[in-house]
C-alpha atoms as a PDB file:
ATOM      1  CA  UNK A   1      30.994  32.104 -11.338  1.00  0.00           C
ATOM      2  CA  UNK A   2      27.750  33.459 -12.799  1.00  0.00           C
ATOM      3  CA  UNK A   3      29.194  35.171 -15.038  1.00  0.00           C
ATOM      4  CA  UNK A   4      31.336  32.121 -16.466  1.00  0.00           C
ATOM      5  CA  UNK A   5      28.159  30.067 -17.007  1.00  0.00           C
ATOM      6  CA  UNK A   6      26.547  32.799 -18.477  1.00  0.00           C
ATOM      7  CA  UNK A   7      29.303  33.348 -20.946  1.00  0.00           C
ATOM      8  CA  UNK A   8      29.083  29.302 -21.387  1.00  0.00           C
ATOM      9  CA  UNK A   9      25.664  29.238 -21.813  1.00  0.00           C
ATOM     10  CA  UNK A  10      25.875  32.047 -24.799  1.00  0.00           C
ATOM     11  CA  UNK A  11      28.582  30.001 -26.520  1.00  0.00           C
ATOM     12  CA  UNK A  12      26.409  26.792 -26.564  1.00  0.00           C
ATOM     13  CA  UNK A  13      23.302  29.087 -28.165  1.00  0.00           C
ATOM     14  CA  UNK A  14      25.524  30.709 -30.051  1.00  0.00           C
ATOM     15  CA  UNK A  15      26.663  27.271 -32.080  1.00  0.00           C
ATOM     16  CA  UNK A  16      23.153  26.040 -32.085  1.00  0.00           C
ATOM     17  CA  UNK A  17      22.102  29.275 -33.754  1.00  0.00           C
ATOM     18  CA  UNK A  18      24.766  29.187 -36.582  1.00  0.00           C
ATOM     19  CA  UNK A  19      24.455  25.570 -36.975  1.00  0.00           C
ATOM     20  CA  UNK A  20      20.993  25.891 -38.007  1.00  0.00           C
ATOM     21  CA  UNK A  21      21.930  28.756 -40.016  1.00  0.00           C
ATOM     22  CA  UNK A  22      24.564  27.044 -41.739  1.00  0.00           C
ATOM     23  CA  UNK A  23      21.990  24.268 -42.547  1.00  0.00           C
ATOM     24  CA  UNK A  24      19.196  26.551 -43.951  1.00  0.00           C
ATOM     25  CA  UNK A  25      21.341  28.678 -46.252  1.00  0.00           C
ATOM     26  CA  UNK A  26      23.150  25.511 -47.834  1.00  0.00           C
ATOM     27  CA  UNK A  27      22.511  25.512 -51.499  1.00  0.00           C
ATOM     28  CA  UNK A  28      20.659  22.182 -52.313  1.00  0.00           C
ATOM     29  CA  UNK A  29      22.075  20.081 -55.414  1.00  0.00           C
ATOM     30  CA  UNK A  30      20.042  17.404 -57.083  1.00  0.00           C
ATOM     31  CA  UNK A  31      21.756  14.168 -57.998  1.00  0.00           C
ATOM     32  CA  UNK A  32      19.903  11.539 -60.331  1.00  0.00           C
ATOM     33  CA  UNK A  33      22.214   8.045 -60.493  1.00  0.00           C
ATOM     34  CA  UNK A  34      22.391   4.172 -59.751  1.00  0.00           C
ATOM     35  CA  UNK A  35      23.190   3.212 -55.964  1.00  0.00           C
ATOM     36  CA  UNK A  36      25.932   1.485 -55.426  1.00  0.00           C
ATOM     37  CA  UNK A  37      25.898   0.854 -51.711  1.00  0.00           C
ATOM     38  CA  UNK A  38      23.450   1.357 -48.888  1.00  0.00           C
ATOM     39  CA  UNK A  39      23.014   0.816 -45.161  1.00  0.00           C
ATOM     40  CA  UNK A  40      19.593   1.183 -44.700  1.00  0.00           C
ATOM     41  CA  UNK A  41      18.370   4.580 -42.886  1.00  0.00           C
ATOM     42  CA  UNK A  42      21.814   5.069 -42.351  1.00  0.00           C
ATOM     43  CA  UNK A  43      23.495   6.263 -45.782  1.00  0.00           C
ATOM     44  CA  UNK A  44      23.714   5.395 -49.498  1.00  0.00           C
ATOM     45  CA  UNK A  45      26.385   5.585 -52.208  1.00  0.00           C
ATOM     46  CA  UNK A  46      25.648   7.060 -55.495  1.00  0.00           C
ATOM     47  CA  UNK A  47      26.970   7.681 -59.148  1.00  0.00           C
ATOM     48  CA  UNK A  48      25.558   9.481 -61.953  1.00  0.00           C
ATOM     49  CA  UNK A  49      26.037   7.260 -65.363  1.00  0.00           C
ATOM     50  CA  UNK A  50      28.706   9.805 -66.273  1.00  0.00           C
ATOM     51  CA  UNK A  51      30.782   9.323 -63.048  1.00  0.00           C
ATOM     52  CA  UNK A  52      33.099   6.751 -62.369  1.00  0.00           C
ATOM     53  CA  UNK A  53      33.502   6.889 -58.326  1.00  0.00           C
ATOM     54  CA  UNK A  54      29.885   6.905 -56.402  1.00  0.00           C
ATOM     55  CA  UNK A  55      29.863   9.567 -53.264  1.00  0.00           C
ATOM     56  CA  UNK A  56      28.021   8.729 -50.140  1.00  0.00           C
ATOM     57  CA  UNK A  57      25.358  10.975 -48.765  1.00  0.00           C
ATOM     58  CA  UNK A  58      23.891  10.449 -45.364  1.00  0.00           C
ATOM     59  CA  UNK A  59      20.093  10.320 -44.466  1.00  0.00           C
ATOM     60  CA  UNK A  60      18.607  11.537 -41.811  1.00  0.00           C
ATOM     61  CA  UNK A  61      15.133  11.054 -39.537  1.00  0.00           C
ATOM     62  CA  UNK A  62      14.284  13.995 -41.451  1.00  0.00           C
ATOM     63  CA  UNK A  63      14.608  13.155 -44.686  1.00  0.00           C
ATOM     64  CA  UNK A  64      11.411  12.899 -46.627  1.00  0.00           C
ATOM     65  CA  UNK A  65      10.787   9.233 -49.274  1.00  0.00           C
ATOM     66  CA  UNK A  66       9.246   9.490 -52.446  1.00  0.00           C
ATOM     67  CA  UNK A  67       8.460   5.940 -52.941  1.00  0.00           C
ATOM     68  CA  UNK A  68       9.471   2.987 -50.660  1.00  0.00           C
ATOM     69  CA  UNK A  69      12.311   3.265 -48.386  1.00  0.00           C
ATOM     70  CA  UNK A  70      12.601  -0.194 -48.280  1.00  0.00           C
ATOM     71  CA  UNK A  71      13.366  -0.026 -52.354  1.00  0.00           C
ATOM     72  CA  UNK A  72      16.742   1.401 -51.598  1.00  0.00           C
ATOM     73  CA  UNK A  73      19.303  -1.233 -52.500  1.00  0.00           C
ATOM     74  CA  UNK A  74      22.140  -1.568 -55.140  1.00  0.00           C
ATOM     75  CA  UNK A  75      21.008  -1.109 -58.384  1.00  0.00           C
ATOM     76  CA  UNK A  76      18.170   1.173 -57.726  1.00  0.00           C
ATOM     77  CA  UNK A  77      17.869   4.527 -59.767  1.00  0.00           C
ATOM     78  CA  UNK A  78      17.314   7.529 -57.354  1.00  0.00           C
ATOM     79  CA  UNK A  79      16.854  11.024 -57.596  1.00  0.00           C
ATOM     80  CA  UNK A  80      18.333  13.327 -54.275  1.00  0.00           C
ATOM     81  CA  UNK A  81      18.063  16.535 -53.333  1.00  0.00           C
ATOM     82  CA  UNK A  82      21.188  17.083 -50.878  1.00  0.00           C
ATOM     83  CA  UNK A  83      23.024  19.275 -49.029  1.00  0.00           C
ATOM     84  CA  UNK A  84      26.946  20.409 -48.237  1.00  0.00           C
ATOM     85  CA  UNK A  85      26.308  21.304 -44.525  1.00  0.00           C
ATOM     86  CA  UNK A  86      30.225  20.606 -43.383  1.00  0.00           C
ATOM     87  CA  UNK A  87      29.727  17.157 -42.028  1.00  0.00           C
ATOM     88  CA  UNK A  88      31.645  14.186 -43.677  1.00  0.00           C
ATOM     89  CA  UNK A  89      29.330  13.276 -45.874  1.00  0.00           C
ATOM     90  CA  UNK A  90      26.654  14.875 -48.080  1.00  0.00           C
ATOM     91  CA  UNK A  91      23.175  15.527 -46.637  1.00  0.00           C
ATOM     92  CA  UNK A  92      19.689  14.052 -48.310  1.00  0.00           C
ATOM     93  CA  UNK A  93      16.836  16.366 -48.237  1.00  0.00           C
ATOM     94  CA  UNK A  94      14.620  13.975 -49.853  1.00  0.00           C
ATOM     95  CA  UNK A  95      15.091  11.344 -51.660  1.00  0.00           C
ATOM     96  CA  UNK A  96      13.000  10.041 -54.557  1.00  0.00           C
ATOM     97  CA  UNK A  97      13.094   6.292 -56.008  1.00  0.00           C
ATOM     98  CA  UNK A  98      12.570   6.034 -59.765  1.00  0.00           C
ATOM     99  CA  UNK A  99      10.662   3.141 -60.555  1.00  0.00           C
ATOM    100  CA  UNK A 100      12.848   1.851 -63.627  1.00  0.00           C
ATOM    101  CA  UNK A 101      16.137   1.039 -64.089  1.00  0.00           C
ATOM    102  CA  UNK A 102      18.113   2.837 -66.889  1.00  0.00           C
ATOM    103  CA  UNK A 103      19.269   0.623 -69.810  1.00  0.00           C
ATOM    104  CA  UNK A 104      22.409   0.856 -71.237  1.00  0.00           C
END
């Protein structure tokens, strides 16, 4: 029995070690575009002006604002640094509002 929850127990630290890992030596990307969609806290959509289809990125508790969260709506022009971490969705490092829109 011990040594079953000692196996277990190296398993679960194990995962937690390569998870963080896996985080840390993710190459970050930098994405500057117009957001489409957000849910506030939660995740945002965004394309580049030379990309049809907007991908959404998810933000964290960790992610660090340049600028006002709260600014975050459709239409905004935003700069993020994100990661590819193997979750569903992209990652957001930090995210950085521009303060004007682009004109076209």
């Amino acid at each position: 029995m011990r040594t079953k929850r000692a196996f277990m127990a190296s398993l679960v630290v194990a995962f937690v070690l390569l998870s963080a890992l896996a985080y840390h030596g993710a190459s970050q990307r930098v994405i500057t575009g117009t957001v489409r969609e957000s849910e506030a806290g939660e995740w945002l959509s965004v394309a580049a002006h030379t990309m049809e289809k907007a991908f959404p990125i998810t933000l964290r508790e960790t992610t660090r604002y340049e600028g006002s969260p709260a600014a975050i709506a459709p239409g905004a022009r935003v700069t993020i640094w994100y990661r590819s971490i193997g979750e569903r969705r992209f990652v957001a490092d930090k995210v950085r509002v521009l303060p004007v829109a682009a004109t076209r």
